[in-house]
Protein backbone atom coordinates (compact mmCIF):
# COMPACT_ATOMS: atom_id res chain seq x y z
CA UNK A 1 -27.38 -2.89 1.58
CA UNK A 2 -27.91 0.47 -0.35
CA UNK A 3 -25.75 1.17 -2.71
CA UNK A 4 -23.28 3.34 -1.06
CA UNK A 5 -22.27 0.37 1.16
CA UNK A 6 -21.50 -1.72 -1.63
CA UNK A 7 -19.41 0.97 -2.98
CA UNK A 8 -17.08 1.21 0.38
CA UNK A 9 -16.86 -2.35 0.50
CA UNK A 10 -15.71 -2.53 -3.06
CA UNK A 11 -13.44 0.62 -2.53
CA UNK A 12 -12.01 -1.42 0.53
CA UNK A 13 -11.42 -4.89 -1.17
CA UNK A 14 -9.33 -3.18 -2.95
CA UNK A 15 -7.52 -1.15 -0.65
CA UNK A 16 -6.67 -4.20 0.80
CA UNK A 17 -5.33 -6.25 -1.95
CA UNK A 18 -3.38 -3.83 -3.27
CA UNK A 19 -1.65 -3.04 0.15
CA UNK A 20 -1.08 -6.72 0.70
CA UNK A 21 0.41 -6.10 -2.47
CA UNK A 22 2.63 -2.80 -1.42
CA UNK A 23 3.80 -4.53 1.54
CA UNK A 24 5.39 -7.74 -0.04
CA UNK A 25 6.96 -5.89 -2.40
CA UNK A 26 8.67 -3.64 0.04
CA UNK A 27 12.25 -4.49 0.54
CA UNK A 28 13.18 -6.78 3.46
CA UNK A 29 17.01 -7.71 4.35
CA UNK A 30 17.99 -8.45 1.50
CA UNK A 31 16.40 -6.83 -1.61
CA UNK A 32 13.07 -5.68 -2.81
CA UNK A 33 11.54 -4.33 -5.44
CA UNK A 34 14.22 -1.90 -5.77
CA UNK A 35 16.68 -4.67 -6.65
CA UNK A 36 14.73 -6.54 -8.57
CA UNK A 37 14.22 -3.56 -11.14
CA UNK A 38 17.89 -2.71 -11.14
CA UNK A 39 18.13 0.00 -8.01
CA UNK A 40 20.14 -2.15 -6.21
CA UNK A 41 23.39 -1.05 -7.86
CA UNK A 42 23.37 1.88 -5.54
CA UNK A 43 25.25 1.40 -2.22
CA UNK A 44 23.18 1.35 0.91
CA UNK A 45 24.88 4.38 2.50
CA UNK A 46 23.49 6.52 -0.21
CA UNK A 47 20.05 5.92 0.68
CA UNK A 48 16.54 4.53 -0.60
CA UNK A 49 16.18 5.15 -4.19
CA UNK A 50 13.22 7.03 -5.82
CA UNK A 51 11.56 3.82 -6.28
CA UNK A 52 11.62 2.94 -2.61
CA UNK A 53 10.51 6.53 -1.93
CA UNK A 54 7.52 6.03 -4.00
CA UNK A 55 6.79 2.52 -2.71
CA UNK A 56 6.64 4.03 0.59
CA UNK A 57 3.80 7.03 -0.54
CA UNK A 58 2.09 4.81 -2.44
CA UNK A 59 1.49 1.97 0.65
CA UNK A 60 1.09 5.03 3.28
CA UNK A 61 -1.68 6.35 0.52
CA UNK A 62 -3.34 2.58 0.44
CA UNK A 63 -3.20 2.46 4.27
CA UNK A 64 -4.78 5.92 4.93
CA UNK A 65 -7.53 4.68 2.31
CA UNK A 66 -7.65 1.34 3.62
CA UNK A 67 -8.13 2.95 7.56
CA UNK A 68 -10.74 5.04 6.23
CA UNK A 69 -12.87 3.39 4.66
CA UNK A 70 -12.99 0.85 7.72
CA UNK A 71 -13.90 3.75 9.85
CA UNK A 72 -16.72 4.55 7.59
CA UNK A 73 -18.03 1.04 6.99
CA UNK A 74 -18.11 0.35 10.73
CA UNK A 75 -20.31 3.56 11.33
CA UNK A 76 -22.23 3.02 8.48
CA UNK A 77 -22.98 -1.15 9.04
CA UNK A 78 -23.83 0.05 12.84
């Protein structure tokens, strides 16, 4: 394994934690990590709050990251 490989797969164990990590901290029925910090004051009808928001680029950021580099080890393990 040169060391290029090593590098994806290090890149990827951590793209994987750390969406684990996104995705349980999303909010589910009742709460999240908007509540939890204090966002939850604002009604529902008003929308996700900035901290949602940026919950949700952050974990689309991991995935995309996560996606690629499992495209790229599979090519480069062939």
């Amino acid at each position: 394994m040169n060391i290029l490989t090593a590098m994806l797969v290090v890149i990827h164990i951590i793209a994987s934690l750390t969406m684990i990590l996104f995705v349980l901290l999303h909010a589910g029925r009742g709460g999240g990590v908007s509540e939890m910090f204090g966002g939850g004051m604002q009604s529902q009808a008003m929308g996700s709050t900035v901290m949602e928001k940026n919950l949700d680029r952050i974990t689309v950021i991991t995935a995309i990251v996560f996606a690629g580099t499992t495209i790229l080890l599979a090519f480069r393990l062939q």
